[in-house]
Each structure stands twice: as structure tokens, then as C-alpha cells.
N, C-alpha and C. Protein backbone atom coordinates (compact mmCIF):
# COMPACT_ATOMS: atom_id res chain seq x y z
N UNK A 1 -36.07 0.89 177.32
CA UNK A 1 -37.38 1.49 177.52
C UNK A 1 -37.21 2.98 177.68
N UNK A 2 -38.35 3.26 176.70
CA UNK A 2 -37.97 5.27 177.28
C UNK A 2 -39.60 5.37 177.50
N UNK A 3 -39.65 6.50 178.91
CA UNK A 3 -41.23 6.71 179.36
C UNK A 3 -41.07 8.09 179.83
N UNK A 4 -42.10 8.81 179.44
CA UNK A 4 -42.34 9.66 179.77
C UNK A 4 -43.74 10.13 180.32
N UNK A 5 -44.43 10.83 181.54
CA UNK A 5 -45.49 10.73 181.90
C UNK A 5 -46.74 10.73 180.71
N UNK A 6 -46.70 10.85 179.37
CA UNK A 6 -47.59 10.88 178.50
C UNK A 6 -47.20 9.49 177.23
N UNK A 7 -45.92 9.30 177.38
CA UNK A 7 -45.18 8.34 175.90
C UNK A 7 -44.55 7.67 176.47
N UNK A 8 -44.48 6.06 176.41
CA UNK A 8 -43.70 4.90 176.32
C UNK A 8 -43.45 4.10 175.42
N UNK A 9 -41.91 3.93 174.93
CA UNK A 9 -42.08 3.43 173.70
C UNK A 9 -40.84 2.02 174.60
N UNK A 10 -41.26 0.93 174.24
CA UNK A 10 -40.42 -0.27 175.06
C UNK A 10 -40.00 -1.43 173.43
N UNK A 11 -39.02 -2.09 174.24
CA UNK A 11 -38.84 -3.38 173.15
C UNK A 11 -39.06 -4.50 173.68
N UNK A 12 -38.74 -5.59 173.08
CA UNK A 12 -38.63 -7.10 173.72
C UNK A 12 -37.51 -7.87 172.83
N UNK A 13 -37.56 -8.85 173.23
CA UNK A 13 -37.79 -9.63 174.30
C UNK A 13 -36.98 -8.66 175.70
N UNK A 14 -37.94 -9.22 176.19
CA UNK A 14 -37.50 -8.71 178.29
C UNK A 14 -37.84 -7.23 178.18
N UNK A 15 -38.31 -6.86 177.61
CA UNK A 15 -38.47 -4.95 177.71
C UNK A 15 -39.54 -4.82 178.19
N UNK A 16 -40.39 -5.96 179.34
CA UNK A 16 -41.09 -5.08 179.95
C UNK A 16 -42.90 -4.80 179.57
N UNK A 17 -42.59 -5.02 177.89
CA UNK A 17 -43.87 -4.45 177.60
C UNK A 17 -45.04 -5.45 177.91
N UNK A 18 -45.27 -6.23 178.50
CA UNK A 18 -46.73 -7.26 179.04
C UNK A 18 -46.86 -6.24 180.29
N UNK A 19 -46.13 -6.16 180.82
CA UNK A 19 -46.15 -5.31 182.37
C UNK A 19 -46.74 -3.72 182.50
N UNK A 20 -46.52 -3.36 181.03
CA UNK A 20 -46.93 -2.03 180.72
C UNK A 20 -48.15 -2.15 180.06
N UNK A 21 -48.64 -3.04 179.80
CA UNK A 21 -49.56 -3.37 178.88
C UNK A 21 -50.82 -3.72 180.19
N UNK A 22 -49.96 -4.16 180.68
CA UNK A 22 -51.28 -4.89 181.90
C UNK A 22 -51.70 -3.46 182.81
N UNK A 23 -50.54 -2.64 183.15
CA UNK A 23 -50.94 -1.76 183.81
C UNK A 23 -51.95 -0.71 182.97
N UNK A 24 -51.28 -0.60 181.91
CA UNK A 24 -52.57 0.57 181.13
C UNK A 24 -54.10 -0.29 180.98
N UNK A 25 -54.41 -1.09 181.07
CA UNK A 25 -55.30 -2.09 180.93
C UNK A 25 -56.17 -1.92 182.05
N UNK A 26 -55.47 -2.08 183.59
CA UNK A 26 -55.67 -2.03 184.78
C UNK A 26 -56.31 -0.36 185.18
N UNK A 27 -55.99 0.30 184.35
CA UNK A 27 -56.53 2.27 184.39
C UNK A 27 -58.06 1.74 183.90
N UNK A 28 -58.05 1.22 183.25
CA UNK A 28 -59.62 1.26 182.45
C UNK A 28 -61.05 1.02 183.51
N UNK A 29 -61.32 2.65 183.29
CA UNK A 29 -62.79 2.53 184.29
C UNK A 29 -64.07 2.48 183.03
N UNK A 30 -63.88 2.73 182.08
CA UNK A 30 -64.93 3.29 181.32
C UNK A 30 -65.12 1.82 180.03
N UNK A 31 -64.34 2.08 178.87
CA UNK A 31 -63.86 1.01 178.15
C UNK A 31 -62.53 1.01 177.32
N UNK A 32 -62.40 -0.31 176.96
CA UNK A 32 -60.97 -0.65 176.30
C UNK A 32 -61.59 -1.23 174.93
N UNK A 33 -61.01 -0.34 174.12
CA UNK A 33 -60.99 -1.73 172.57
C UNK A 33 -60.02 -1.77 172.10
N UNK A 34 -59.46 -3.23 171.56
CA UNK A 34 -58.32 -3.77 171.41
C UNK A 34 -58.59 -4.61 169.69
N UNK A 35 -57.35 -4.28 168.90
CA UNK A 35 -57.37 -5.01 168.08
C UNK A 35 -56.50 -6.14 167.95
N UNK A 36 -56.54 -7.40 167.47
CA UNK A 36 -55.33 -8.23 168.14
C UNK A 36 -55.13 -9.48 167.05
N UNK A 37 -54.11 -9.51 166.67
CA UNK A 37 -53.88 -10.66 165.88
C UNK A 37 -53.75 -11.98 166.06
N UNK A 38 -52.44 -11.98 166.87
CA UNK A 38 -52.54 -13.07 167.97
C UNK A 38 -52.45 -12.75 169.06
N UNK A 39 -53.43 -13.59 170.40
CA UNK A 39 -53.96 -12.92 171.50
C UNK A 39 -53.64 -14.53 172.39
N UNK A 40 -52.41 -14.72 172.66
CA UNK A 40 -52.62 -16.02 173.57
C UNK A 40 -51.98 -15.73 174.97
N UNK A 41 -51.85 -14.47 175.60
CA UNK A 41 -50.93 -13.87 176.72
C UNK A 41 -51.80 -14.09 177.88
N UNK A 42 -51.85 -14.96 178.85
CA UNK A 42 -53.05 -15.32 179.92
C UNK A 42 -52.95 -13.69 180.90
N UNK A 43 -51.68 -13.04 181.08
CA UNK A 43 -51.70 -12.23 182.00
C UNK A 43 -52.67 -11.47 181.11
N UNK A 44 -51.87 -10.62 180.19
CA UNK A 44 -52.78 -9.50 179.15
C UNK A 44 -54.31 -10.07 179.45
N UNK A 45 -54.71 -10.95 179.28
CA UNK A 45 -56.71 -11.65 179.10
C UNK A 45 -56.52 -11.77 180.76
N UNK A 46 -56.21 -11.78 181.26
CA UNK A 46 -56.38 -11.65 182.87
C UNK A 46 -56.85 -10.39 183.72
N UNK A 47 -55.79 -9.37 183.03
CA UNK A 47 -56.30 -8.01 183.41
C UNK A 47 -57.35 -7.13 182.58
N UNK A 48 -57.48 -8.07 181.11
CA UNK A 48 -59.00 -7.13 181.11
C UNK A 48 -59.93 -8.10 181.45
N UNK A 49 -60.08 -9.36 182.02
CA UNK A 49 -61.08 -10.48 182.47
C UNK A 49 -61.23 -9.22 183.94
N UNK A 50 -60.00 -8.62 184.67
CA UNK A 50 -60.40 -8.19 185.86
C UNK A 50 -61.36 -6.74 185.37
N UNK A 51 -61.09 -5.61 184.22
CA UNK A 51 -61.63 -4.85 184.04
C UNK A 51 -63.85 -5.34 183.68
N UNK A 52 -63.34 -6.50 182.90
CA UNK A 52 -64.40 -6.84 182.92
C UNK A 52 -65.44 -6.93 183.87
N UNK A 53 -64.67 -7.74 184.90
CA UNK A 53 -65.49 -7.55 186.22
C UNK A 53 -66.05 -6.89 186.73
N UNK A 54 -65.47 -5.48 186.69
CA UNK A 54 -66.05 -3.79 187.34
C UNK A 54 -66.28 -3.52 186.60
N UNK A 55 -67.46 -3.84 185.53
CA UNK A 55 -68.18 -3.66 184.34
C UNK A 55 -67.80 -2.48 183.14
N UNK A 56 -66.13 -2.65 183.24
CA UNK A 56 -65.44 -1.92 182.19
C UNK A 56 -66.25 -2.86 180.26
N UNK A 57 -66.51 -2.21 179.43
CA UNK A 57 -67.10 -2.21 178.18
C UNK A 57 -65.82 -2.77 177.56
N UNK A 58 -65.76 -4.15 177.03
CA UNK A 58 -64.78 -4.40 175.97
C UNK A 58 -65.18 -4.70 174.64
N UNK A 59 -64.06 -4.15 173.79
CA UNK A 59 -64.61 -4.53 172.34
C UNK A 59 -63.44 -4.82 171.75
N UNK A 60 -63.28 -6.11 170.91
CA UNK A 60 -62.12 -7.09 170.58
C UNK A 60 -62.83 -7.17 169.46
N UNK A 61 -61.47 -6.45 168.37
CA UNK A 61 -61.20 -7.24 166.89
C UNK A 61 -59.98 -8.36 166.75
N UNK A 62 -60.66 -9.42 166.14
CA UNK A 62 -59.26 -10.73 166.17
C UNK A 62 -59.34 -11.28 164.39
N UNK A 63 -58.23 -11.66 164.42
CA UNK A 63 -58.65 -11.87 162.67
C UNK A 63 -59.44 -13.48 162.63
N UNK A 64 -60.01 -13.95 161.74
CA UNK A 64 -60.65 -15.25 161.87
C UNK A 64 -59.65 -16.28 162.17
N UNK A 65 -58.86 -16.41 161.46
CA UNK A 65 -58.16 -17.20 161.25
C UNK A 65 -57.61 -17.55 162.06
N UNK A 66 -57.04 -17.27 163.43
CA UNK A 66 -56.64 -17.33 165.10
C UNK A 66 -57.45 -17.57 165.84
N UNK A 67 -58.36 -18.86 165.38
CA UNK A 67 -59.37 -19.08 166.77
C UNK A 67 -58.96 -20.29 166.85
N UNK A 68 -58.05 -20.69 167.32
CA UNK A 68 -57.78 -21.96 167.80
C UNK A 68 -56.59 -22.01 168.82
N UNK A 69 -56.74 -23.21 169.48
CA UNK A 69 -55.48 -23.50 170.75
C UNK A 69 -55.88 -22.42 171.92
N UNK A 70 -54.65 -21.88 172.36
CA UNK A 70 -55.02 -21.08 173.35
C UNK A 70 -55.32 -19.70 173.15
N UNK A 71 -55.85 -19.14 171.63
CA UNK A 71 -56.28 -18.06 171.61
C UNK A 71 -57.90 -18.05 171.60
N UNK A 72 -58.29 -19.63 171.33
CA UNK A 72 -59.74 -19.97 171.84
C UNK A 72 -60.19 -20.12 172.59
N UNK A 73 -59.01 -20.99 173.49
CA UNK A 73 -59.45 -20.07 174.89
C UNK A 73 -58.99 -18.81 175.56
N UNK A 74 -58.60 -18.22 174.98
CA UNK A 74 -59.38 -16.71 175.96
C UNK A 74 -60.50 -15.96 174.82
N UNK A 75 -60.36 -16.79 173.98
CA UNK A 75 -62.02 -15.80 173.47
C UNK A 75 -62.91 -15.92 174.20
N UNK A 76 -63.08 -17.48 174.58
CA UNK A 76 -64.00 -18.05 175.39
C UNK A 76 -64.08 -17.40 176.60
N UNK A 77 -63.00 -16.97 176.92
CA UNK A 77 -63.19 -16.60 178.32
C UNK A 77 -63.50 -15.27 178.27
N UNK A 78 -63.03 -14.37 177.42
CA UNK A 78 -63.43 -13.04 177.23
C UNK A 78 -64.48 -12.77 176.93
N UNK A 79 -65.74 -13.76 175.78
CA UNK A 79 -66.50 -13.72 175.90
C UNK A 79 -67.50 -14.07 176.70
N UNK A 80 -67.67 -15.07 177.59
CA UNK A 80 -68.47 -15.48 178.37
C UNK A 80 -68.43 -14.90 179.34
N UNK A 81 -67.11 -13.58 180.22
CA UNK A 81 -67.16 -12.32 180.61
C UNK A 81 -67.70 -11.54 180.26
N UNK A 82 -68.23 -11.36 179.18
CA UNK A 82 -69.29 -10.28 178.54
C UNK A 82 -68.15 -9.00 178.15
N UNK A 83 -67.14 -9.57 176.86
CA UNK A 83 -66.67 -8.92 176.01
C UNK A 83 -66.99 -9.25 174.66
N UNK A 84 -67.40 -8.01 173.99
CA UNK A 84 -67.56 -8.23 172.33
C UNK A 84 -66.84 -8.39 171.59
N UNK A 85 -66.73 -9.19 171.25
CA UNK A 85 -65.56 -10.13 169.81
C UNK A 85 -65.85 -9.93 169.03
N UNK A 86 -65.53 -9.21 168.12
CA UNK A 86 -65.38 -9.35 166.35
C UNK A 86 -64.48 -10.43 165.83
N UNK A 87 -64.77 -10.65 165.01
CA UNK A 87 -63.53 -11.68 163.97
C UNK A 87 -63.85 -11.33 162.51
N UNK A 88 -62.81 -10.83 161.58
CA UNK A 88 -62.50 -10.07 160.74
C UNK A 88 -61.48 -10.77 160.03
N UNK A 89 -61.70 -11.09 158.66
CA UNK A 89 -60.49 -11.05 157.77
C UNK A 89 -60.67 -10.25 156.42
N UNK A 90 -59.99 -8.97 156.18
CA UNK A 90 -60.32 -8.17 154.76
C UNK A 90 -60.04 -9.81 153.63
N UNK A 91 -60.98 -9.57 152.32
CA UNK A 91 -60.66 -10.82 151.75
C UNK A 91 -59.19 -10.50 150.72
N UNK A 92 -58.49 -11.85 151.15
CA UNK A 92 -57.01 -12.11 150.83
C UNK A 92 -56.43 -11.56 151.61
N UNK A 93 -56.78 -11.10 152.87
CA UNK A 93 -56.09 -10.60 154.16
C UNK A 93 -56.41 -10.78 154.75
N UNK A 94 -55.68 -10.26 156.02
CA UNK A 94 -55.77 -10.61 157.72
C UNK A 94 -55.92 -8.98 158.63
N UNK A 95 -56.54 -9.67 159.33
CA UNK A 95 -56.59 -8.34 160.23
C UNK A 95 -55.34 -8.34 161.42
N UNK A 96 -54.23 -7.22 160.90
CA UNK A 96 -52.91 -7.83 161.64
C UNK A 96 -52.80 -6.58 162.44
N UNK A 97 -53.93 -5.87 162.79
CA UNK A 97 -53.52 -5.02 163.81
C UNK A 97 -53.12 -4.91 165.22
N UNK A 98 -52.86 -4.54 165.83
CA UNK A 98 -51.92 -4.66 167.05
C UNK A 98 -52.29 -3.36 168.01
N UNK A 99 -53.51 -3.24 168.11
CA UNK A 99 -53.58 -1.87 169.25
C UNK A 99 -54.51 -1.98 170.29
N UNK A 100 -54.13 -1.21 171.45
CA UNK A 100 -55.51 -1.03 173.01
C UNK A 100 -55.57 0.15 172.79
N UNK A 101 -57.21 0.48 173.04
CA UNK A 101 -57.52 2.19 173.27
C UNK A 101 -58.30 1.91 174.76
N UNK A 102 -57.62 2.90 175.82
CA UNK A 102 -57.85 2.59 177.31
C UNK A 102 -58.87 4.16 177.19
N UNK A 103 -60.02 3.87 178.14
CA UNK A 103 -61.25 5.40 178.25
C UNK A 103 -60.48 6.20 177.21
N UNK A 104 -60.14 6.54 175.85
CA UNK A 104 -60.28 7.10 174.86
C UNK A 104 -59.22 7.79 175.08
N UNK A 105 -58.17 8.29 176.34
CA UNK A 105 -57.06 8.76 176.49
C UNK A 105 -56.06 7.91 176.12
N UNK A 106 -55.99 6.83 176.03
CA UNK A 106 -54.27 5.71 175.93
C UNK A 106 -54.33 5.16 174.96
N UNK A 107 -53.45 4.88 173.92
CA UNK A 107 -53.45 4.31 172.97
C UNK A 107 -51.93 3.51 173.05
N UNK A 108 -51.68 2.19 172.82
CA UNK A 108 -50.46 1.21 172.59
C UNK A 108 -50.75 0.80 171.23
N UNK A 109 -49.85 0.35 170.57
CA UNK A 109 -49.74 0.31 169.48
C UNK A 109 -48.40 -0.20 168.71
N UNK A 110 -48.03 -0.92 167.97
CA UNK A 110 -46.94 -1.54 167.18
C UNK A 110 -46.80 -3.32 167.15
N UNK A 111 -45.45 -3.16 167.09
CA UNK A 111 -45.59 -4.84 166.42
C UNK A 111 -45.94 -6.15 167.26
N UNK A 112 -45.75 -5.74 168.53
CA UNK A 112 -45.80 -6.73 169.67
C UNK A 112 -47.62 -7.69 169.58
N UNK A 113 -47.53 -8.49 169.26
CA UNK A 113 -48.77 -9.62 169.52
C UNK A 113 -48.58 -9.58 170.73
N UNK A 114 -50.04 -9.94 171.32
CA UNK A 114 -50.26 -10.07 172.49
C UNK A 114 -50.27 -11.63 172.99
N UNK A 115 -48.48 -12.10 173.00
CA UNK A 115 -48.41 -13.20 173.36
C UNK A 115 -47.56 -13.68 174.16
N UNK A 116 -46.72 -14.71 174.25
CA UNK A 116 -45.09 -15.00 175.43
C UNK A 116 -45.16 -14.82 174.78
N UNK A 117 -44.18 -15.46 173.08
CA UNK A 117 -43.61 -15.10 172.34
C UNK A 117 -43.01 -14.26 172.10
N UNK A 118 -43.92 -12.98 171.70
CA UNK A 118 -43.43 -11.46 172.04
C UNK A 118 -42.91 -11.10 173.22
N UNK A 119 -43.60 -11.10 174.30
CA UNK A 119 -42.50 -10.87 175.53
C UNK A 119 -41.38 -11.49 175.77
N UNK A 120 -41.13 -12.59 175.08
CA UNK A 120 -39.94 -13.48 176.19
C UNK A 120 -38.96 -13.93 174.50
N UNK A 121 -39.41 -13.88 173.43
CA UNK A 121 -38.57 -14.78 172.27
C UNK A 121 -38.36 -13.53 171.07
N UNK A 122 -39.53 -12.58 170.80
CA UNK A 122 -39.24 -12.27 169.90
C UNK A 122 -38.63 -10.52 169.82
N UNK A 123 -38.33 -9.89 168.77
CA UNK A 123 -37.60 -8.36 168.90
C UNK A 123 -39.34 -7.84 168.42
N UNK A 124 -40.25 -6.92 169.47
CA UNK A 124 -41.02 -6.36 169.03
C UNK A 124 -40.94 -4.79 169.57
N UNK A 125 -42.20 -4.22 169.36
CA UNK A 125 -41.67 -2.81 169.82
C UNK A 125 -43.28 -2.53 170.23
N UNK A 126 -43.65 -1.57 171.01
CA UNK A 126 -44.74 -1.47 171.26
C UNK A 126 -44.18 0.37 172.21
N UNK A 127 -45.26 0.93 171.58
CA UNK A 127 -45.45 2.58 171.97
C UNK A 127 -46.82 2.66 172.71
N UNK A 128 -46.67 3.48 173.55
CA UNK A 128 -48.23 3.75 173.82
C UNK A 128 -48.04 5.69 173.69
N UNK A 129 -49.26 5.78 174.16
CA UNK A 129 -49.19 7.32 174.38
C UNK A 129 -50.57 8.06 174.86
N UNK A 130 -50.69 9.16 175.93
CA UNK A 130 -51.96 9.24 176.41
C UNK A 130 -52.09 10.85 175.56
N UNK A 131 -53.05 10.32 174.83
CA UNK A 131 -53.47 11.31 173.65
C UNK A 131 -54.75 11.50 173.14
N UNK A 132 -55.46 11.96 173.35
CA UNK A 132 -57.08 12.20 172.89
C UNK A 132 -57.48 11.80 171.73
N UNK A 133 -56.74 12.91 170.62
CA UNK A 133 -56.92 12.92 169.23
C UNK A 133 -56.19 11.13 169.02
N UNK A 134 -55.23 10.90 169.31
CA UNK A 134 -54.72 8.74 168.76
C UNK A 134 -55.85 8.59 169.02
N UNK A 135 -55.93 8.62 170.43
CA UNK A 135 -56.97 7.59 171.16
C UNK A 135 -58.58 7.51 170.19
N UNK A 136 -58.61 8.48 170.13
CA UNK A 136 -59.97 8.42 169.09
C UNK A 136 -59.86 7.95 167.67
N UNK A 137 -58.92 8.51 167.04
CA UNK A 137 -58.68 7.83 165.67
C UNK A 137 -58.12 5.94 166.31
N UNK A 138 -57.88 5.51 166.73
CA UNK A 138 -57.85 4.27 167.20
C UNK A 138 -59.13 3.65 167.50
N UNK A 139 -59.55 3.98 168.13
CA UNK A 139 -60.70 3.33 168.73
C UNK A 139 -61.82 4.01 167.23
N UNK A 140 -61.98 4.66 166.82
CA UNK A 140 -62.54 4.60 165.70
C UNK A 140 -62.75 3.88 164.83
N UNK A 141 -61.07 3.45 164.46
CA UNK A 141 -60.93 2.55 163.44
C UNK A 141 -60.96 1.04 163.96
N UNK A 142 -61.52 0.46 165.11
CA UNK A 142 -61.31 -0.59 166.33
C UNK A 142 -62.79 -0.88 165.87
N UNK A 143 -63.88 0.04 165.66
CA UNK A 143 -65.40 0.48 165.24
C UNK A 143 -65.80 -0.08 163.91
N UNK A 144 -65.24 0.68 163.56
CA UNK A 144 -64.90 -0.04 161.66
C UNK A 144 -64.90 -1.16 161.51
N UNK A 145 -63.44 -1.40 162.32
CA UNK A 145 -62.84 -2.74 161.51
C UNK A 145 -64.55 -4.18 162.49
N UNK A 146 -64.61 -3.83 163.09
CA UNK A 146 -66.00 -4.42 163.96
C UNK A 146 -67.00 -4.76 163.17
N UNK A 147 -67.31 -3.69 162.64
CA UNK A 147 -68.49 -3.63 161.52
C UNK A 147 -68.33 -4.30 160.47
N UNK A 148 -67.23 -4.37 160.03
CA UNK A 148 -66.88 -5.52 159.01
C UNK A 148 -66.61 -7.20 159.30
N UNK A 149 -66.57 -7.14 161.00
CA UNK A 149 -66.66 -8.76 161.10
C UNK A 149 -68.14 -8.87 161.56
N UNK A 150 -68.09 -10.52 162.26
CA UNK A 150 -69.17 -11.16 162.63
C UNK A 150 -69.02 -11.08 164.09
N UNK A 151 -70.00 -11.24 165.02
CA UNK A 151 -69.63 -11.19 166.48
C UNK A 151 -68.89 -12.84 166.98
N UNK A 152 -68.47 -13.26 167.59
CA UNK A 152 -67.65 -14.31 168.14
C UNK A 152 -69.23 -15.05 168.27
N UNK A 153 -69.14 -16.21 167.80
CA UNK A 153 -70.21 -17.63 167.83
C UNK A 153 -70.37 -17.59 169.35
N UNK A 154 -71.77 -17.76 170.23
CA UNK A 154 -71.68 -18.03 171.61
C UNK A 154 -72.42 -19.70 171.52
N UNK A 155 -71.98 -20.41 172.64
CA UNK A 155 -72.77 -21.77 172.81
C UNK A 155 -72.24 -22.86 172.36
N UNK A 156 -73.26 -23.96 171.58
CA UNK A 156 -72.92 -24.88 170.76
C UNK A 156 -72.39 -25.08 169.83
N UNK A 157 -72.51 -23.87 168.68
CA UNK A 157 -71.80 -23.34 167.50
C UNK A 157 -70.96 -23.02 167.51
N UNK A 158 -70.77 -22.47 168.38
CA UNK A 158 -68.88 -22.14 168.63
C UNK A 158 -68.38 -23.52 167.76
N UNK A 159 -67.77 -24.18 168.70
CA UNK A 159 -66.56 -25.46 168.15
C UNK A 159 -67.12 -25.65 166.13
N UNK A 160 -68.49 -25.83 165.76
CA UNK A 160 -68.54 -25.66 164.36
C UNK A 160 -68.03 -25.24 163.87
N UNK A 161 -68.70 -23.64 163.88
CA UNK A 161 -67.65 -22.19 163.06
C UNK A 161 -66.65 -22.43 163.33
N UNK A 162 -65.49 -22.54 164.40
CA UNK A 162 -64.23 -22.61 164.60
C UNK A 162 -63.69 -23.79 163.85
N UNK A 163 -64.32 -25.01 163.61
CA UNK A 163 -63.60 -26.01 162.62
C UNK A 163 -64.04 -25.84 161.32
N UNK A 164 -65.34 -24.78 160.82
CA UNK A 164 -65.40 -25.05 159.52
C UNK A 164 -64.45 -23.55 159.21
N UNK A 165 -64.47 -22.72 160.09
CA UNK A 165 -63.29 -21.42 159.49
C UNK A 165 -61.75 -21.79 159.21
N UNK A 166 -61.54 -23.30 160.35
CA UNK A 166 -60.45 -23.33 159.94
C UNK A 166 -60.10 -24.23 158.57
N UNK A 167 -60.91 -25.38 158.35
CA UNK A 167 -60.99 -25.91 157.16
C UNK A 167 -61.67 -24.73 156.11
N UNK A 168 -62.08 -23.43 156.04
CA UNK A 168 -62.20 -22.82 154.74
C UNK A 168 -60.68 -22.31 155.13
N UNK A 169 -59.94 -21.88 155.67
CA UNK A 169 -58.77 -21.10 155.62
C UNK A 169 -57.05 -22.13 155.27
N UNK A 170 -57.64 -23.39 155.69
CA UNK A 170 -56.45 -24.29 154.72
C UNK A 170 -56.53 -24.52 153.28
N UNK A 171 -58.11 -24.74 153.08
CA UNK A 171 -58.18 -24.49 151.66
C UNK A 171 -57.53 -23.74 150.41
């Protein structure tokens, strides 16, 4: 791990980065938007479930195709916290981005999914950096990629959409 009061750039497995991830998460007074591929890390959805609470603004891009098992539940839970879900797939692609923008100063970013996996099994890398100009071109493009999905199904429809997205995506 190398940190410096503005740049942290960490690895895994064991490097730490869920711990760094939770703490920049834990700064957020204003809002966080996060783009996320795979999102099944209960701590990571824990500490923005707590930002949520002190009516921190979340906005979550996830690609479609990852709404199932335990990344359905924490949509569920993120949403019924009153976070905005996008779900996004460019067509013949995936939305495989991997970033948090914390109040428009912090930006993390690189290969690490937000999962165990990544923390505990796999070699990922994850940078952050407290930077105005990232932070905005991030969360910009967090905006975008939003506008191009649908908001997360709330209610009864949920479990539908989630089994007919996944039967159009084995197809």
C-alpha cells in the first residue's frame, strides 16, 4: 500500500482496500456515486446503508446483468434506503466500471469489484485520490452512464424484471 494525504493506491488480496473503501465512504456528508459491476461486499453496502441514513444522496450504476444472489440483495437494500439505482448494459456490453465519487473531492477507482473475492482471493488494484477536477469528470460520467439505464424496479416487479433480464441475457 502507498498513501499519501491526497493518493492511495493499494492491492489485494489482503491490501486493505475494503477498509479504505469503507472509510472514504464513511467522509460522505453531501453525496456518493458509485459505479459497480459486481457489488456483493456487505461491509462496502453497510457503510453507504450508514451514509444513507444521515441523508447522504446516493447514485448507483450496476450493469443489468448482476441482479441476482447477493448482489440483489443489496440493491434491495440500497434501494429501499432511498438510493438511486441505475442498471445499464451498452448493447453487446457491460457496464464494467469500477468507481466511488465521495462530495465531489474523492475519487477510487480500478480493477477491484466491490466484493470478498476481491478483498480476500483475487490480485486487484484500486487508487483513490482527493481531486476536484477526477472527482468531477467521475461523477459526471456516473450521470451519463445513469441516463442511459433504467431506474432499479421498486415492489412487486422487481423479482419479474430480475427473472425476465436474466432469461433475455442467457439467451
Amino acid at each position: 500500500m502507498t498513501t499519501s494525504d491526497s493518493l492511495s493506491v493499494l492491492f489485494s488480496p489482503h491490501g486493505l482496500v475494503e477498509a479504505h473503501i469503507v472509510s472514504l465512504i464513511k467522509t460522505a456528508q453531501v453525496r456518493i456515486s458509485m459505479a459497480a459491476y459486481a457489488f456483493t461486499n456487505q461491509n462496502i453496502a453497510n457503510a453507504i446503508l450508514d451514509r444513507l441514513g444521515k441523508g447522504v444522496y446516493v447514485l448507483m450504476v450496476m450493469d443489468k446483468s448482476q441482479t441476482h444472489g447477493q448482489q440483489a440483495k443489496i440493491h434491495d437494500q440500497l434501494t429501499t434506503a432511498g438510493a438511486h439505482v441505475y442498471l445499464v448494459s451498452p448493447p453487446g456490453g457491460i457496464m464494467h466500471d469500477k468507481f466511488i465519487v465521495v462530495d465531489g473531492t474523492w475519487v477510487e477507482w480500478g480493477s477491484y469489484n466491490y466484493t470478498d473475492r476481491a478483498e480476500n482471493n483475487n490480485f486487484e488494484n484500486a487508487t483513490s485520490i482527493q481531486d476536484t477536477m477526477f472527482a468531477n469528470k467521475y461523477d459526471a460520467e456516473c450521470h451519463s452512464i445513469a441516463g442511459q439505464g433504467t431506474p432499479e424496479v421498486l415492489g412487486l416487479r422487481r423479482p419479474i424484471h430480475r427473472f425476465l433480464r436474466r432469461l433475455r441475457f442467457k439467451l
